[in-house]
Protein backbone atom coordinates (compact mmCIF):
# COMPACT_ATOMS: atom_id res chain seq x y z
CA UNK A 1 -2.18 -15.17 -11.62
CA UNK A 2 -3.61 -14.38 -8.01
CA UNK A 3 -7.61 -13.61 -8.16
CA UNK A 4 -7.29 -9.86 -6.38
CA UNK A 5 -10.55 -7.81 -6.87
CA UNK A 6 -10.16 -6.16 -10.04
CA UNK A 7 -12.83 -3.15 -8.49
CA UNK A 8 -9.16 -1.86 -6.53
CA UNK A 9 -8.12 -1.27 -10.07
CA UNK A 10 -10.37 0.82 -11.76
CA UNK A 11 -8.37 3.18 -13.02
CA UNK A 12 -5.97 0.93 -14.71
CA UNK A 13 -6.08 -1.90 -17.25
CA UNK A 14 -6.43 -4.44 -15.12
CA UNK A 15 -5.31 -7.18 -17.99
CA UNK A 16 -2.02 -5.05 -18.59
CA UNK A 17 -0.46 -5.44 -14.82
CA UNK A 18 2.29 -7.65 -14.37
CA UNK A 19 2.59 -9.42 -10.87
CA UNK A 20 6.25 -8.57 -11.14
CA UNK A 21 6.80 -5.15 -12.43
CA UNK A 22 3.99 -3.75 -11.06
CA UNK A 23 4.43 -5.28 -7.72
CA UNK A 24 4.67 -1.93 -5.44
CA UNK A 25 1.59 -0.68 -7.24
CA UNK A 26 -0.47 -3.74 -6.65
CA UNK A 27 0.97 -4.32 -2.75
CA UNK A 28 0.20 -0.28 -2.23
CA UNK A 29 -3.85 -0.62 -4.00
CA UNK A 30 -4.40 -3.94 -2.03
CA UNK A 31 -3.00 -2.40 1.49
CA UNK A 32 -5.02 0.92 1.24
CA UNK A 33 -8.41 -0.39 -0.36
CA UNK A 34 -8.49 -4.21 -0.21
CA UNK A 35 -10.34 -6.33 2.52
CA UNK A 36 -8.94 -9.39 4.45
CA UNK A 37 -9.30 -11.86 1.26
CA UNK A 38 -6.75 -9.54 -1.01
CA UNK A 39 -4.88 -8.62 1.65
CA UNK A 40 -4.36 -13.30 2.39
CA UNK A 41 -3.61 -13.37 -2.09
CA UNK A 42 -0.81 -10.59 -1.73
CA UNK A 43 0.54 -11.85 1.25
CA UNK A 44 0.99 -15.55 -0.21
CA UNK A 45 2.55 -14.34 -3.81
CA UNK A 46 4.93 -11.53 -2.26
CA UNK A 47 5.82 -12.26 1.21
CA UNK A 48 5.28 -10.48 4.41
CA UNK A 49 8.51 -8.93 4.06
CA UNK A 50 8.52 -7.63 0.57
CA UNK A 51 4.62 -6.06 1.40
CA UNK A 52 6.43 -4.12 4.63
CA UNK A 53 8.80 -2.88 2.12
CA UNK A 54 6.30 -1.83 -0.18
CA UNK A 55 4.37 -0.10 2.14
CA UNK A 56 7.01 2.23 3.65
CA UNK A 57 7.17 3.92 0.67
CA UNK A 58 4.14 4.56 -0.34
CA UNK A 59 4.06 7.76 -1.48
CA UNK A 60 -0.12 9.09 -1.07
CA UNK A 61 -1.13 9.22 2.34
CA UNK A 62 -4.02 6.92 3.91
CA UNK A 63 -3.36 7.95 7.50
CA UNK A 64 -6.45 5.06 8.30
CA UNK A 65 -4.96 2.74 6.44
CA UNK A 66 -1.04 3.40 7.72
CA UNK A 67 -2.19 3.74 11.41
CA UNK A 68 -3.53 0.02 11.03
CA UNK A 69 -0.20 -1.35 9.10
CA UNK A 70 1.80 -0.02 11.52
CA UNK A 71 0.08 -1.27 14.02
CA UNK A 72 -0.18 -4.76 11.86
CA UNK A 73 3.24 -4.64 10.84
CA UNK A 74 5.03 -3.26 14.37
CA UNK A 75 6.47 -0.47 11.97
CA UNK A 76 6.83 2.87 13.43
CA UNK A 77 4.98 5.67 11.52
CA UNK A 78 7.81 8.11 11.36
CA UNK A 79 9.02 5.02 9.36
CA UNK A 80 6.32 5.83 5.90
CA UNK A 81 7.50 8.06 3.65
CA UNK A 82 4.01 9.70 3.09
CA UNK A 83 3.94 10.79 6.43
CA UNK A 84 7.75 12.09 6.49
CA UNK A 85 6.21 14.43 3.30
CA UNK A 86 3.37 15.58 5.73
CA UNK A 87 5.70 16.28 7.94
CA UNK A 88 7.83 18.47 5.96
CA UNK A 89 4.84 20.71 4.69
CA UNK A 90 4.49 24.14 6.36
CA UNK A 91 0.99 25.14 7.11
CA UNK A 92 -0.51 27.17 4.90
CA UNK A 93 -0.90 31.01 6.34
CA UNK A 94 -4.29 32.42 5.12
């Protein structure tokens, strides 16, 4: 067990994740709300390349959070799938 915040998981039983099967969704809540201390825990239990995996396809856009992993991560933005779904989205006409 890895000692992430348990305050990034408040909508979930914290108790009931699994470090393995619930990988993408702890990588995703660590990337988008975590500081520098969660961020250093994820890193050493999953890898730098599994967490730029994981964070390509996250699916809710954080366009804070993915303009700083890109930049962290050298990963183009077009790259995220979130932002390929903004992309897609016609504006709404009023």
């Amino acid at each position: 067990m890895i000692k992430i915040n348990k305050q990034l998981f408040w909508d979930v039983d914290f108790k009931k994740l699994d470090y393995k099967k619930d990988a993408d969704f702890i990588i995703s809540r660590v990337l988008f709300y975590g500081d520098v201390g969660d961020y250093k825990l994820i890193e050493k239990k999953y890898g730098k390349k599994k967490i730029k995996e994981i964070i390509k396809k996250a699916s809710y856009p954080n366009k804070k959070s993915l303009n700083f992993w890109s930049s962290i991560f050298n990963i183009p933005l077009e790259s995220f799938k979130c932002i390929n779904k903004s992309l897609i989205k016609k504006p709404n006409s009023f």
